[in-house]
C-alpha atoms as a PDB file:
ATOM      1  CA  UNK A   1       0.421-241.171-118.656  1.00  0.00           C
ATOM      2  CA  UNK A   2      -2.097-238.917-117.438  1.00  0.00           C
ATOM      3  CA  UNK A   3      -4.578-237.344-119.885  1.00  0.00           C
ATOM      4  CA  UNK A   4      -2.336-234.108-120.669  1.00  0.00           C
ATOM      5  CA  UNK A   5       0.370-235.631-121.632  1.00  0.00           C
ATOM      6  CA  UNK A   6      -1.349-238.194-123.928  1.00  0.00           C
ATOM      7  CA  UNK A   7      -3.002-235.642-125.506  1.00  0.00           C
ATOM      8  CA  UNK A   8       0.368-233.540-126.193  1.00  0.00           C
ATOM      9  CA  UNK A   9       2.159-237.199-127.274  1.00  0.00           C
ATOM     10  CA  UNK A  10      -1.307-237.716-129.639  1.00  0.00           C
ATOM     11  CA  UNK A  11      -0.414-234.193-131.019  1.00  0.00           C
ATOM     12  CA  UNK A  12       2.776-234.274-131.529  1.00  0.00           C
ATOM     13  CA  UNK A  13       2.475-237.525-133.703  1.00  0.00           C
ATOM     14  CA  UNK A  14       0.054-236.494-135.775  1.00  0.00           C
ATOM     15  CA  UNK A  15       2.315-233.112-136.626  1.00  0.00           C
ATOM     16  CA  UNK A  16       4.983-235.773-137.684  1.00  0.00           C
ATOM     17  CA  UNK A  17       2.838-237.738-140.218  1.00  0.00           C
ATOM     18  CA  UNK A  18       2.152-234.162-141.466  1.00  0.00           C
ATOM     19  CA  UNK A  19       5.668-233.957-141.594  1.00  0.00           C
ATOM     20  CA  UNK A  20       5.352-230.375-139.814  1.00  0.00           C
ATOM     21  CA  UNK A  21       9.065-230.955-138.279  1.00  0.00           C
ATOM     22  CA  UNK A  22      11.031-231.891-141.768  1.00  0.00           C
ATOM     23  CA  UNK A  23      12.188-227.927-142.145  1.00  0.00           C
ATOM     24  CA  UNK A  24      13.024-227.395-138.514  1.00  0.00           C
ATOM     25  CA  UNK A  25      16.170-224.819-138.380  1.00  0.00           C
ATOM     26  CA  UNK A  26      19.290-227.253-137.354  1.00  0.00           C
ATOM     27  CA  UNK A  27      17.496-230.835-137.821  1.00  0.00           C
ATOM     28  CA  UNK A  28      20.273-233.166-137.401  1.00  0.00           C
ATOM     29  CA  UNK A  29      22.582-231.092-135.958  1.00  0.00           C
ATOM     30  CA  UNK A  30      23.670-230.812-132.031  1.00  0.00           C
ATOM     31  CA  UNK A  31      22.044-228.097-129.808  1.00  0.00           C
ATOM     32  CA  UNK A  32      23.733-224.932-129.005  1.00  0.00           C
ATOM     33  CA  UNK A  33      23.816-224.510-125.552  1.00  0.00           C
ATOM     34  CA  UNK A  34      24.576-221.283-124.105  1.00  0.00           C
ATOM     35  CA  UNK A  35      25.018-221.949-120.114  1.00  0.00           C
ATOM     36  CA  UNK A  36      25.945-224.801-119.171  1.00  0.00           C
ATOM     37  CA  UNK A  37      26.419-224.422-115.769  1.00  0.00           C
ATOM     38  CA  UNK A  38      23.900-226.540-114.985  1.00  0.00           C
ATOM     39  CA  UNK A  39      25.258-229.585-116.646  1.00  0.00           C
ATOM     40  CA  UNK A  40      27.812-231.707-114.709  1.00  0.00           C
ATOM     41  CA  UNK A  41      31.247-232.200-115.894  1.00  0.00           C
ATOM     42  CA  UNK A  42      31.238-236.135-116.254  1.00  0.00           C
END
């Protein structure tokens, strides 16, 4: 990993022990994609 994205993994971990991403709008639930036209049929 280069430096950048250590530091975003680093950051990202430490808002989970904070438990920043517990109230996130649709946790556990599948993503609404709008277009997927970019997503192959198989």
């Amino acid at each position: 990993m280069n430096w950048m994205s250590t530091l975003v993994e680093q950051r990202i971990q430490e808002a989970m022990a904070r438990g920043e991403f517990e109230q996130l709008k649709g946790k556990g639930k599948p993503l609404e994609l709008e277009d997927l036209s970019y997503v192959p049929e198989d």
